[in-house]
C-alpha atoms as a PDB file:
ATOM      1  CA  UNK A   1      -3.821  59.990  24.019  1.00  0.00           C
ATOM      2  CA  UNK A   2      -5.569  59.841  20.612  1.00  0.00           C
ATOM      3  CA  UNK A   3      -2.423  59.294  18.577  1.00  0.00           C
ATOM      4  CA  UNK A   4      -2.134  56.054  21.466  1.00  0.00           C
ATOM      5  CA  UNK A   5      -5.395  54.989  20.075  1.00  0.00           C
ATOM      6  CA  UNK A   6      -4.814  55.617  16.700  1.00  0.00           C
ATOM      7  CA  UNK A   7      -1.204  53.644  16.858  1.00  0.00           C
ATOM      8  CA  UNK A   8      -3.014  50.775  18.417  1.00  0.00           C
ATOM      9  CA  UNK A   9      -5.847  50.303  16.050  1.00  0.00           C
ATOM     10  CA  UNK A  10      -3.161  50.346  13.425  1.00  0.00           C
ATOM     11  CA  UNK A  11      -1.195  47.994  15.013  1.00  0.00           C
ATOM     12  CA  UNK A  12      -4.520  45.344  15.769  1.00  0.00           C
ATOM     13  CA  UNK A  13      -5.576  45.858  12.114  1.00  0.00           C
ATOM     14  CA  UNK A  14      -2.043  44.950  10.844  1.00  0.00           C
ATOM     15  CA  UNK A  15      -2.017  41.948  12.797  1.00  0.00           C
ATOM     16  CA  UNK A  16      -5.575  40.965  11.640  1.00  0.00           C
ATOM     17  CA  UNK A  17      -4.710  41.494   8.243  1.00  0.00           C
ATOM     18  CA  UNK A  18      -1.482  39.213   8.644  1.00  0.00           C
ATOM     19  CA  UNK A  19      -3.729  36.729  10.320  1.00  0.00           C
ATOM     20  CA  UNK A  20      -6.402  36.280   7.248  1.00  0.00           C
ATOM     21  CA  UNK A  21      -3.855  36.150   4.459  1.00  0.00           C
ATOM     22  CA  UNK A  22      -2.811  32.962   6.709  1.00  0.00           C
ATOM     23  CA  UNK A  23      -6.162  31.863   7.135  1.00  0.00           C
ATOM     24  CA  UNK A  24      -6.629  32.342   3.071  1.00  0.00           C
ATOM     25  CA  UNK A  25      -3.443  31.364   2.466  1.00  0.00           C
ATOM     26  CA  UNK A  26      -4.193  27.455   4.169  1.00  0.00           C
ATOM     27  CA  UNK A  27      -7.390  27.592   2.841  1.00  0.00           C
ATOM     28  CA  UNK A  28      -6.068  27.853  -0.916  1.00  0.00           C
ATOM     29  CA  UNK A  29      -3.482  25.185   0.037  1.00  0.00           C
ATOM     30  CA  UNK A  30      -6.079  22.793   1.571  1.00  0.00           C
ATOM     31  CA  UNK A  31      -8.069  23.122  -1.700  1.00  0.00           C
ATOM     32  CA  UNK A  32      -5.325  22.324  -3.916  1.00  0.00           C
ATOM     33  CA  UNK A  33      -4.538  19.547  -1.556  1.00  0.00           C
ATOM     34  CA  UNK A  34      -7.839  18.343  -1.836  1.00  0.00           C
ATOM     35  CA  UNK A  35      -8.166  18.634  -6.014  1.00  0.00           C
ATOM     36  CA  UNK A  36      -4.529  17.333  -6.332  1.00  0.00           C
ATOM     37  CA  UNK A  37      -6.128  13.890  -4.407  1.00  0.00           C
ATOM     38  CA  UNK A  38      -9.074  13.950  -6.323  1.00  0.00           C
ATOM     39  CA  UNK A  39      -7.226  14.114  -9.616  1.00  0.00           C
ATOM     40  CA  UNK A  40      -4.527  11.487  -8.356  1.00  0.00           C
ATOM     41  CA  UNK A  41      -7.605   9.155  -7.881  1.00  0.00           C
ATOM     42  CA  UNK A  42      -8.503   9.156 -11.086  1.00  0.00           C
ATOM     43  CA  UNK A  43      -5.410  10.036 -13.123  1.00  0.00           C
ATOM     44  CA  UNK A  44      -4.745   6.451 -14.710  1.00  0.00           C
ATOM     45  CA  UNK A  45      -1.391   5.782 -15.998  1.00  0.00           C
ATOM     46  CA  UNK A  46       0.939   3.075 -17.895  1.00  0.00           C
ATOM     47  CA  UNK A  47       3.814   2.216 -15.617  1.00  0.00           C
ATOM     48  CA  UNK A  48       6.264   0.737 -17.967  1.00  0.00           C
ATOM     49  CA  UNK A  49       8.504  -2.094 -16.852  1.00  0.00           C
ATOM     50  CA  UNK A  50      11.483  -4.266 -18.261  1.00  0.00           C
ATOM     51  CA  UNK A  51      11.983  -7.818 -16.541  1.00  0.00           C
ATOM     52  CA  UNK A  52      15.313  -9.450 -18.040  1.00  0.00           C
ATOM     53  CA  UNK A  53      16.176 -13.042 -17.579  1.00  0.00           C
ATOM     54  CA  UNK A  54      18.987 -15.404 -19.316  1.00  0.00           C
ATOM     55  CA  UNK A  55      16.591 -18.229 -18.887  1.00  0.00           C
ATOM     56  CA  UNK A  56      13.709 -16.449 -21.191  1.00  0.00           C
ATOM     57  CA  UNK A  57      13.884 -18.073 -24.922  1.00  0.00           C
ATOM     58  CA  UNK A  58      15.029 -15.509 -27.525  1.00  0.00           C
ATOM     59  CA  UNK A  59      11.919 -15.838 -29.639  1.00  0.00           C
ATOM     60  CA  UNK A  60      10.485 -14.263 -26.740  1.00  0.00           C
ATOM     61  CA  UNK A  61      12.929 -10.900 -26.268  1.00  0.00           C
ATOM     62  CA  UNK A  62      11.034  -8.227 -26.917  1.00  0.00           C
ATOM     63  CA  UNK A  63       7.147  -9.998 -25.666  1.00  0.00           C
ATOM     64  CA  UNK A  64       5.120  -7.300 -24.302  1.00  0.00           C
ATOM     65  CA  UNK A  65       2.289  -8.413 -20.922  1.00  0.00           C
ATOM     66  CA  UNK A  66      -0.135  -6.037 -20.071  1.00  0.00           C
ATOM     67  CA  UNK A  67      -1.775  -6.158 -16.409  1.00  0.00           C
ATOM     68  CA  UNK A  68      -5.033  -5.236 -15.403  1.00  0.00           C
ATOM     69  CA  UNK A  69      -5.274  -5.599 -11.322  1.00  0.00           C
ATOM     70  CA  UNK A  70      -7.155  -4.417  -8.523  1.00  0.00           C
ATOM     71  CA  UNK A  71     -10.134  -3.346 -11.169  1.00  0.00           C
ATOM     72  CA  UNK A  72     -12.701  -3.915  -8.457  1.00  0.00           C
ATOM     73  CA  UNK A  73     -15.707  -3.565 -11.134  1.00  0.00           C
ATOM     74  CA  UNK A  74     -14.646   0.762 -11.581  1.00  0.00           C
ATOM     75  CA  UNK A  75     -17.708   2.338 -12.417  1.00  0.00           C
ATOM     76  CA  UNK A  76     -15.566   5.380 -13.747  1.00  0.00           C
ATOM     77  CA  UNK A  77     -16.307   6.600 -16.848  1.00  0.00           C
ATOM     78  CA  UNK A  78     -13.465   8.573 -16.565  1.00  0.00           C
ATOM     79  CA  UNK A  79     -10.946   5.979 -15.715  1.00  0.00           C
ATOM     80  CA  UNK A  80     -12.220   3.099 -18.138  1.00  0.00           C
ATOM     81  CA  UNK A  81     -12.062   5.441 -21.260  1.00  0.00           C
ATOM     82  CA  UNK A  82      -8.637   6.191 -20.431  1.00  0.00           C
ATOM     83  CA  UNK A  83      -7.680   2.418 -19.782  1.00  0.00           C
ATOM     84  CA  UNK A  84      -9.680   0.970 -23.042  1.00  0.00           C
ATOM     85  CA  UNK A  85      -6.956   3.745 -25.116  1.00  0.00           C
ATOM     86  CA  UNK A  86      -4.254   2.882 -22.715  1.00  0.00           C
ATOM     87  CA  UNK A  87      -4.382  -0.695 -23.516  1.00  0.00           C
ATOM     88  CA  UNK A  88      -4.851   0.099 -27.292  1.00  0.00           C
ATOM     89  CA  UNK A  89      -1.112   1.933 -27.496  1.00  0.00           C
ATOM     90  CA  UNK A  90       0.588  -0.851 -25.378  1.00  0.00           C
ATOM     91  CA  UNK A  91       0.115  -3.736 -28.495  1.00  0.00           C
ATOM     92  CA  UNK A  92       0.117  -6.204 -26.095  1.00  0.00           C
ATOM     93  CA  UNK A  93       1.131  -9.599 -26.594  1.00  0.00           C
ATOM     94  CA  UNK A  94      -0.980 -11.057 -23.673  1.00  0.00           C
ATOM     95  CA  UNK A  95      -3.221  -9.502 -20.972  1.00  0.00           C
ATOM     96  CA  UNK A  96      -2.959 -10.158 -17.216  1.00  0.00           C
ATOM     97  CA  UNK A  97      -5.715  -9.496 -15.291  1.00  0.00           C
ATOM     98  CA  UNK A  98      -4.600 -10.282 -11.707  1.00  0.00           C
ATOM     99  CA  UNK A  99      -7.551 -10.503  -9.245  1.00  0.00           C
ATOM    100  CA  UNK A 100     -10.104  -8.881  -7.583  1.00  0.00           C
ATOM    101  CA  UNK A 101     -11.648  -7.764 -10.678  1.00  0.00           C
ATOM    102  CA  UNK A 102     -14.907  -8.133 -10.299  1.00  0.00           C
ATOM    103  CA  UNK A 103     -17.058  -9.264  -7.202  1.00  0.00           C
ATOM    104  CA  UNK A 104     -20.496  -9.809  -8.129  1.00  0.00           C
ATOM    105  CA  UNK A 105     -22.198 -10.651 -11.456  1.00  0.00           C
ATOM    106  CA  UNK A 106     -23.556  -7.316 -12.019  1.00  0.00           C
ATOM    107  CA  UNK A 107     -20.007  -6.389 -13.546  1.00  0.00           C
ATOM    108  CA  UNK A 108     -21.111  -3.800 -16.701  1.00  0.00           C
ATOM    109  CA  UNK A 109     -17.891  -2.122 -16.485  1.00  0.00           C
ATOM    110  CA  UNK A 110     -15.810  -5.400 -16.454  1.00  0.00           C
ATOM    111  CA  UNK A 111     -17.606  -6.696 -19.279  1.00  0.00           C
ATOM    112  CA  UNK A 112     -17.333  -3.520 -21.574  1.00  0.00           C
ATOM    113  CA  UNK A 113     -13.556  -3.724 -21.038  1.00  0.00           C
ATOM    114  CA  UNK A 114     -13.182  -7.657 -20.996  1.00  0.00           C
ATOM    115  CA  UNK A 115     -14.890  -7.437 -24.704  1.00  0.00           C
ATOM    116  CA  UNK A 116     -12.099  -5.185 -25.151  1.00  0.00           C
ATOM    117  CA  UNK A 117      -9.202  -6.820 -24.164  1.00  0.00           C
ATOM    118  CA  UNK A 118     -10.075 -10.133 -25.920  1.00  0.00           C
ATOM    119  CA  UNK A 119      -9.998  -8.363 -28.977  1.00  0.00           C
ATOM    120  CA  UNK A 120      -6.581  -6.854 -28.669  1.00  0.00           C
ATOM    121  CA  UNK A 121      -5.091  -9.926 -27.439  1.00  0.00           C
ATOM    122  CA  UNK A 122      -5.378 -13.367 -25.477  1.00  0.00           C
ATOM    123  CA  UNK A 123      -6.458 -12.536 -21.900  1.00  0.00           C
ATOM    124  CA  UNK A 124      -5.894 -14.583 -18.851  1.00  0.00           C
ATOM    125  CA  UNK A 125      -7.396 -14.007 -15.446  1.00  0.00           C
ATOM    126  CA  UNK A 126      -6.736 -15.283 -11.518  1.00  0.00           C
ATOM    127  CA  UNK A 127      -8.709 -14.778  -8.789  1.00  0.00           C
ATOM    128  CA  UNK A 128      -8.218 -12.169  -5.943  1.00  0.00           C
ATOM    129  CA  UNK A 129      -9.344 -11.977  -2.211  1.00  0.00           C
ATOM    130  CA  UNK A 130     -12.530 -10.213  -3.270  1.00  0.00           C
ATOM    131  CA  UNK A 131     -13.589 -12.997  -5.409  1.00  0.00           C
ATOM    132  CA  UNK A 132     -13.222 -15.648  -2.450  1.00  0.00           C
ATOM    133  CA  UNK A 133     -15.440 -13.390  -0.603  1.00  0.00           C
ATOM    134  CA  UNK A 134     -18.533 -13.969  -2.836  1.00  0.00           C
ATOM    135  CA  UNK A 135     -21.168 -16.704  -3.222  1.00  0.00           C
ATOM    136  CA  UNK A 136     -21.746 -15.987  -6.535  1.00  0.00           C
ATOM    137  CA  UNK A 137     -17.838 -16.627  -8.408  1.00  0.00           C
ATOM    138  CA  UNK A 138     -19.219 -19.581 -10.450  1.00  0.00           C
ATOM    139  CA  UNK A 139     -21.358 -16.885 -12.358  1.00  0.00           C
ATOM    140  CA  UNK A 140     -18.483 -14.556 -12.475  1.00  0.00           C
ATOM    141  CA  UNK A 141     -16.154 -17.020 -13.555  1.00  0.00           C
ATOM    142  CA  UNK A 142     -18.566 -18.278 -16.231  1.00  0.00           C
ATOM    143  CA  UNK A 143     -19.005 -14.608 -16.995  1.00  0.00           C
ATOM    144  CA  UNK A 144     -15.588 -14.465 -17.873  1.00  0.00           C
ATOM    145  CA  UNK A 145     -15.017 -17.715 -19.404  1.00  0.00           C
ATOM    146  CA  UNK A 146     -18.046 -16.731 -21.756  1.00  0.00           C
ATOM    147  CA  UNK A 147     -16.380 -13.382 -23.137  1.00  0.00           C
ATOM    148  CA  UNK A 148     -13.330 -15.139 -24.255  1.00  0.00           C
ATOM    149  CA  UNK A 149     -10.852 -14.795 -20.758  1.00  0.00           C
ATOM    150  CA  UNK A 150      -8.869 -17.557 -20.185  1.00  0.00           C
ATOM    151  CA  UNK A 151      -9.370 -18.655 -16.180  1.00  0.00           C
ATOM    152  CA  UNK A 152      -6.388 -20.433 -13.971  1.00  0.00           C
ATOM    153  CA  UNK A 153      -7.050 -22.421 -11.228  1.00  0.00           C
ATOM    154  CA  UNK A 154      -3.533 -23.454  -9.736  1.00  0.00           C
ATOM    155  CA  UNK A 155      -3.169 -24.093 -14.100  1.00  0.00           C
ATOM    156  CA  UNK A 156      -0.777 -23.590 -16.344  1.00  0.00           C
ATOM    157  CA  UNK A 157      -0.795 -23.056 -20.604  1.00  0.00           C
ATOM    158  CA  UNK A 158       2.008 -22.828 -22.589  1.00  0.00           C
ATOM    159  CA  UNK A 159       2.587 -20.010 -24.967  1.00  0.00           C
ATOM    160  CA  UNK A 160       4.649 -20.713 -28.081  1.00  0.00           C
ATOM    161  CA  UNK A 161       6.884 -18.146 -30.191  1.00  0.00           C
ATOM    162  CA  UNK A 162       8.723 -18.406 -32.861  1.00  0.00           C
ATOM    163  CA  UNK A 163       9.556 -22.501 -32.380  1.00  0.00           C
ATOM    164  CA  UNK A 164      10.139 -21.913 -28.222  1.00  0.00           C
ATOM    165  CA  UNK A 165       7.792 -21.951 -25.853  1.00  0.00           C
ATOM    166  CA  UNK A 166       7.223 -20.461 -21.956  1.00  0.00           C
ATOM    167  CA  UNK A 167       4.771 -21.420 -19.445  1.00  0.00           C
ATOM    168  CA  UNK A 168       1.661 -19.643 -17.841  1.00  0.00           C
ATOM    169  CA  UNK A 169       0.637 -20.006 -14.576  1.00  0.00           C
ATOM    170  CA  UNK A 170      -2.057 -19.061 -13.000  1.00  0.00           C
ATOM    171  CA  UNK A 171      -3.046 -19.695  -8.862  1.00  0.00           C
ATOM    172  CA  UNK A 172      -6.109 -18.982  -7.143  1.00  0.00           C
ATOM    173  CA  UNK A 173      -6.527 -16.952  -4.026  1.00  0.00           C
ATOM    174  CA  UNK A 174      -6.064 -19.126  -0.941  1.00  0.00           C
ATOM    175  CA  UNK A 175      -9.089 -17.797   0.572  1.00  0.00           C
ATOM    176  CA  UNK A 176     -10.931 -20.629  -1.320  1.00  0.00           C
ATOM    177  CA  UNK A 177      -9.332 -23.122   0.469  1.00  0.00           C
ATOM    178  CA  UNK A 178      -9.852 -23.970   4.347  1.00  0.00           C
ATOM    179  CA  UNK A 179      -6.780 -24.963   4.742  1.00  0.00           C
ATOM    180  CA  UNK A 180      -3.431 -22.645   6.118  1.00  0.00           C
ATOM    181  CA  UNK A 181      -2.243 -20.156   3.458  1.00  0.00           C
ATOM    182  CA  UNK A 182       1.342 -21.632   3.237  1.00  0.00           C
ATOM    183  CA  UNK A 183       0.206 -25.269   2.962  1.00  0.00           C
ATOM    184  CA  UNK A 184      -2.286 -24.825   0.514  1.00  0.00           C
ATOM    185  CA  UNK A 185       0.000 -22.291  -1.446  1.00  0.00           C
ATOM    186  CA  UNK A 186       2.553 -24.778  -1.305  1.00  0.00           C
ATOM    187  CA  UNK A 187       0.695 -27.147  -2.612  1.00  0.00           C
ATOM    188  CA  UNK A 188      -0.232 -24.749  -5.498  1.00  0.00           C
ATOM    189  CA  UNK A 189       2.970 -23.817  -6.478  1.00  0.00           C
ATOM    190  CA  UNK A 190       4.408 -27.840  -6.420  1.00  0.00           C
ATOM    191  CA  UNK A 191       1.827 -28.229  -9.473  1.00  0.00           C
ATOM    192  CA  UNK A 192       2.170 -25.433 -11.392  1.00  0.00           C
ATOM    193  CA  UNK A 193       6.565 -24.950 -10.855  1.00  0.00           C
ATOM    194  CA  UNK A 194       8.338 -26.671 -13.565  1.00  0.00           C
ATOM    195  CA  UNK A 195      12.077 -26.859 -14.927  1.00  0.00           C
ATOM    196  CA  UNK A 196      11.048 -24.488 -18.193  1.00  0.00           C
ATOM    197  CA  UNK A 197      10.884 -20.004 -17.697  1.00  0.00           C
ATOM    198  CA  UNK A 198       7.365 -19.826 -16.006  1.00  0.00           C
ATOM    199  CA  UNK A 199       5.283 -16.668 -15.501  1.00  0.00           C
ATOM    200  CA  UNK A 200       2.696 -16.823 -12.153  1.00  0.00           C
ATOM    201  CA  UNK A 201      -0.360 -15.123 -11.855  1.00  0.00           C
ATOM    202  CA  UNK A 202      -0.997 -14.851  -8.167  1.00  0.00           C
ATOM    203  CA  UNK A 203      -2.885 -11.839  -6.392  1.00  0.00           C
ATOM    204  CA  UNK A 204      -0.724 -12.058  -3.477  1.00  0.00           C
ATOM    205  CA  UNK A 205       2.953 -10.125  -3.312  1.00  0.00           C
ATOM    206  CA  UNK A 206       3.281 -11.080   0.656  1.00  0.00           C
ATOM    207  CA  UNK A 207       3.528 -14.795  -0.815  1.00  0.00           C
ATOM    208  CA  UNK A 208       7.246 -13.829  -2.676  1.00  0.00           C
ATOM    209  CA  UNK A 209       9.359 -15.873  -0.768  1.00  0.00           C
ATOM    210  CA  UNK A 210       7.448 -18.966  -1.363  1.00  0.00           C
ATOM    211  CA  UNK A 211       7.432 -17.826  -4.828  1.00  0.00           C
ATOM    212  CA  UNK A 212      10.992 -17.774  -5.009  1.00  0.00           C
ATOM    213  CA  UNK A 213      11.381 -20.833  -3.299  1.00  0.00           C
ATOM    214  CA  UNK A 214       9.622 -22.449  -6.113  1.00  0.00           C
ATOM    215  CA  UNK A 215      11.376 -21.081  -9.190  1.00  0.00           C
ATOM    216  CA  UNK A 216       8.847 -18.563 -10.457  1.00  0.00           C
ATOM    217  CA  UNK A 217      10.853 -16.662 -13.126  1.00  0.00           C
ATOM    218  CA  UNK A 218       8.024 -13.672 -12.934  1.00  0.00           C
ATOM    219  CA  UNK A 219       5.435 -13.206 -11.081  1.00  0.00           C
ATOM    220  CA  UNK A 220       2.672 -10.401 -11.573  1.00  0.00           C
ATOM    221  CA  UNK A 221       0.964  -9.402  -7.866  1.00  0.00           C
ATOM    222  CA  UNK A 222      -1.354  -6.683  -6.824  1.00  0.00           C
ATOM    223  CA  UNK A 223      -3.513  -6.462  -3.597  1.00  0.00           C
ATOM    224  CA  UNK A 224      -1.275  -3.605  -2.075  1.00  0.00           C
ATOM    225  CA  UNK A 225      -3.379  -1.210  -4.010  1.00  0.00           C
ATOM    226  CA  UNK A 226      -0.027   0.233  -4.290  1.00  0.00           C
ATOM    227  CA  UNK A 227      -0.106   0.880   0.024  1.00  0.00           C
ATOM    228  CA  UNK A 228      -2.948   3.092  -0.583  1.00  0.00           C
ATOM    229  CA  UNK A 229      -0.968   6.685   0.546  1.00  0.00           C
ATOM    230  CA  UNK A 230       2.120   6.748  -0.655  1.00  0.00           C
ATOM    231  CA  UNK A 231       4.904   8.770   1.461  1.00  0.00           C
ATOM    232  CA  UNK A 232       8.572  10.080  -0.674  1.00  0.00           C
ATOM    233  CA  UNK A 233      10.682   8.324  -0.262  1.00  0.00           C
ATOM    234  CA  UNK A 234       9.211   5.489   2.443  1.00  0.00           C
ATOM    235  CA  UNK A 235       6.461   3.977  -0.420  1.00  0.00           C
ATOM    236  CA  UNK A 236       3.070   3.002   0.953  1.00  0.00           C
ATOM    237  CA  UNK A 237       1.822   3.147   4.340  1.00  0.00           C
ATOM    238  CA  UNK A 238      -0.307   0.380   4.178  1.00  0.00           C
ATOM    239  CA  UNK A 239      -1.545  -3.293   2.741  1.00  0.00           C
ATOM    240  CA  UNK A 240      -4.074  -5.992   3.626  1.00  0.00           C
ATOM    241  CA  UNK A 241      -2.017  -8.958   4.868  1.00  0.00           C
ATOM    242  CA  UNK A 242       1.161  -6.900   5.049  1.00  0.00           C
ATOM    243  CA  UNK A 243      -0.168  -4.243   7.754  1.00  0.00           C
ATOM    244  CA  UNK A 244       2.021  -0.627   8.119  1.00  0.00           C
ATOM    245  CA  UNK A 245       4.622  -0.171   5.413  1.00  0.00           C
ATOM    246  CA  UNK A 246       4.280  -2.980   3.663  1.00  0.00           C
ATOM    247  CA  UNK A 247       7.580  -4.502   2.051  1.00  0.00           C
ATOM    248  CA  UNK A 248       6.279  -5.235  -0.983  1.00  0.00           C
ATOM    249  CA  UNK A 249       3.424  -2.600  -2.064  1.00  0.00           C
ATOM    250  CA  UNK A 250       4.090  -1.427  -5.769  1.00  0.00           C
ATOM    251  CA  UNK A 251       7.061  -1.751  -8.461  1.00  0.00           C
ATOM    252  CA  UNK A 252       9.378  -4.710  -8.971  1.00  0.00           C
ATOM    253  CA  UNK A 253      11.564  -6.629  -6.580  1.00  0.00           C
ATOM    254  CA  UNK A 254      13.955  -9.820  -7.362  1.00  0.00           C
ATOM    255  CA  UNK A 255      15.657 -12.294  -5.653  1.00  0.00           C
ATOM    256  CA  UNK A 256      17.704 -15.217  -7.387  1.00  0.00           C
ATOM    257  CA  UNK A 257      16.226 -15.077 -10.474  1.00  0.00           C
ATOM    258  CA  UNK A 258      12.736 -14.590  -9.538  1.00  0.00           C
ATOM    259  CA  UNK A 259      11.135 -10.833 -10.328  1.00  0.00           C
ATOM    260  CA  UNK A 260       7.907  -9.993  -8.674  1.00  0.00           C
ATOM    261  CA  UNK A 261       5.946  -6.986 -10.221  1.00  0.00           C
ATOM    262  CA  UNK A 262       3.299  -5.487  -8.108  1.00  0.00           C
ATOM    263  CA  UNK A 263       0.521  -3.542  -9.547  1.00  0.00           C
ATOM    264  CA  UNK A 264      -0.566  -0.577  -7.646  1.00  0.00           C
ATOM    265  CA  UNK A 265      -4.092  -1.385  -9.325  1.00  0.00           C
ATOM    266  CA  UNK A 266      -7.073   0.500 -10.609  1.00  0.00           C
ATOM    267  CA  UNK A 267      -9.538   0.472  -8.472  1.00  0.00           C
ATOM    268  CA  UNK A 268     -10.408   1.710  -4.308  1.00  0.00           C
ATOM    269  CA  UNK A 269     -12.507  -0.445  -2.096  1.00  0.00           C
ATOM    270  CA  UNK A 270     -11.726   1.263   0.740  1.00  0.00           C
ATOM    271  CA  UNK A 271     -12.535   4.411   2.360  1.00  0.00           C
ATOM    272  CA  UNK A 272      -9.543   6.441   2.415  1.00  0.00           C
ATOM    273  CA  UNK A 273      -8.879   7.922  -1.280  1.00  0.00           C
ATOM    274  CA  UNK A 274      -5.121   6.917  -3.067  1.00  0.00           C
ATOM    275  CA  UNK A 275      -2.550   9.890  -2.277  1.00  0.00           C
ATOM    276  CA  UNK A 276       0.462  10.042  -4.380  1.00  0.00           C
ATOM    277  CA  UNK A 277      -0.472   6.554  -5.700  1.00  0.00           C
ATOM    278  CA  UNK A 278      -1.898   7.171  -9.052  1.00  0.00           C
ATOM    279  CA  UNK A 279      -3.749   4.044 -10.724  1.00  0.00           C
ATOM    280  CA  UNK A 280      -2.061   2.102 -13.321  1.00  0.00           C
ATOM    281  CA  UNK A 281      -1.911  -0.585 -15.569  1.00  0.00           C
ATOM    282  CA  UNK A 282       1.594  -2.172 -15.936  1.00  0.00           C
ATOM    283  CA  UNK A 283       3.358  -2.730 -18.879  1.00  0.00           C
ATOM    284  CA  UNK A 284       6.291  -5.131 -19.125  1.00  0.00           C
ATOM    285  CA  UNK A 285       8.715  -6.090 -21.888  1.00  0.00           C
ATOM    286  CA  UNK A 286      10.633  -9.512 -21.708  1.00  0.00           C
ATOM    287  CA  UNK A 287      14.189  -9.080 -22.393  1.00  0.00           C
ATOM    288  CA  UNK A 288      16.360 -12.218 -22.877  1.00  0.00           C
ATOM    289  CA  UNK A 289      20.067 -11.791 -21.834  1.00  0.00           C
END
């Protein structure tokens, strides 16, 4: 009878030992889960990107853009150390900063880094979502304008390189306008298209086949915050105005000869933290074929 007892004990300890090296076991994995999330959050990172096109001038193979998107006003030490270096070692030609930078005036962090940028090279800016949502985008944009940024509104500039010359375009968020999103994106697009290689500047990827449709030789998006949790090989789960895997959430997509590249972004305005969908800044080198 007592070696009964004795073989049973042994047996129940066994199985409770078995059962809290699981226990510790999930509890080390949810930790690491949890730190890798935290550190993916914050662990900014150049994405480097060539768009080729027969139509770009020669004088221009070789023309590094920078984008900034998505920087939603990042308060992150952290992160805005990293990006002010970051943007240092690209030697950009120009910098794209692709809405919903700021939203208020109070924007410290945007100003430290638009002081920076300026400096390093000509800096153009469009408006996002988040800037349609505020009252108070006649300060920001005068913020902006101020500090050296050039602002497009459904504009275009031309930049000029070595004797040839490309256009800039740059449209605003249609959540300024009352109107429906296709007509008054169409009626964006009708201005700003033209016969010459054009770059747009539009917040919106969801908006690529009208893009096509018009010509746009490359276009520089964000908004998808890059579909916020990203799953192997599926991409991102999901994106305002796109809804559950999104089509176009992060990377570069063509069709005729217009390239879309979509910023995964900087910054988080929404509850749920990025997984697997590190912040970035984009880096792309023209190539003429």
């Amino acid at each position: 009878m007592t070696q009964t007892v004795r073989l049973c004990r042994e047996v129940y300890d066994a199985k409770n030992k078995r059962r809290c090296i699981k226990i510790v076991v999930l509890i080390i994995l949810l930790i690491g889960v949890i730190l890798w999330a935290f550190w993916g959050n914050s662990a900014l990172m150049v994405h480097p990107m060539t768009c080729a096109s027969e139509r770009l001038p020669k004088s221009f193979d070789g023309f590094r853009i920078v984008q900034v998107s998505d920087f939603h006003n990042t308060k992150s030490g952290r992160i805005n150390k990293k990006l002010v270096e970051m943007l240092k070692d690209c030697s950009p030609d120009v910098i794209v900063i692709t809405g919903d930078f700021v939203e208020t005036p109070e924007m410290d962090a945007a100003r430290s880094l638009m002081k920076v940028m300026v400096q390093l090279a000509p800096t153009y800016y469009v408006t996002g979502n988040h800037e349609a949502r505020t009252r108070e985008y006649p300060a920001v944009r005068s913020a902006l304008e101020a500090g050296g940024v050039v602002v497009l509104e459904n504009q275009k500039v031309m930049l000029e390189r070595g004797g040839e010359r490309i256009f800039l375009a740059g449209m605003m968020d249609p959540n300024f306008s009352r109107g429906r999103t296709e007509e008054v994106v169409r009626n964006a697009l009708e201005k700003l298209s033209g016969e010459e290689y054009t770059i747009l500047l539009s917040h919106r990827p969801e908006l690529f086949e009208l893009y096509t449709e018009y010509n746009m030789d490359l276009v520089f998006s964000g908004h998808a915050h890059g579909g916020q949790i990203r799953l192997p090989l599926i991409g991102g789960v999901f994106a305002p105005n796109q809804g559950l895997f999104p089509r176009y959430d992060a990377g570069q997509y063509t069709k005729n000869h217009t390239t879309m590249v979509v910023s995964r972004g900087i910054g988080n305005r929404v509850l749920v933290p990025r997984i697997h969908n590190r912040p970035e800044i984009v880096l792309v080198e023209l190539k003429s074929k």
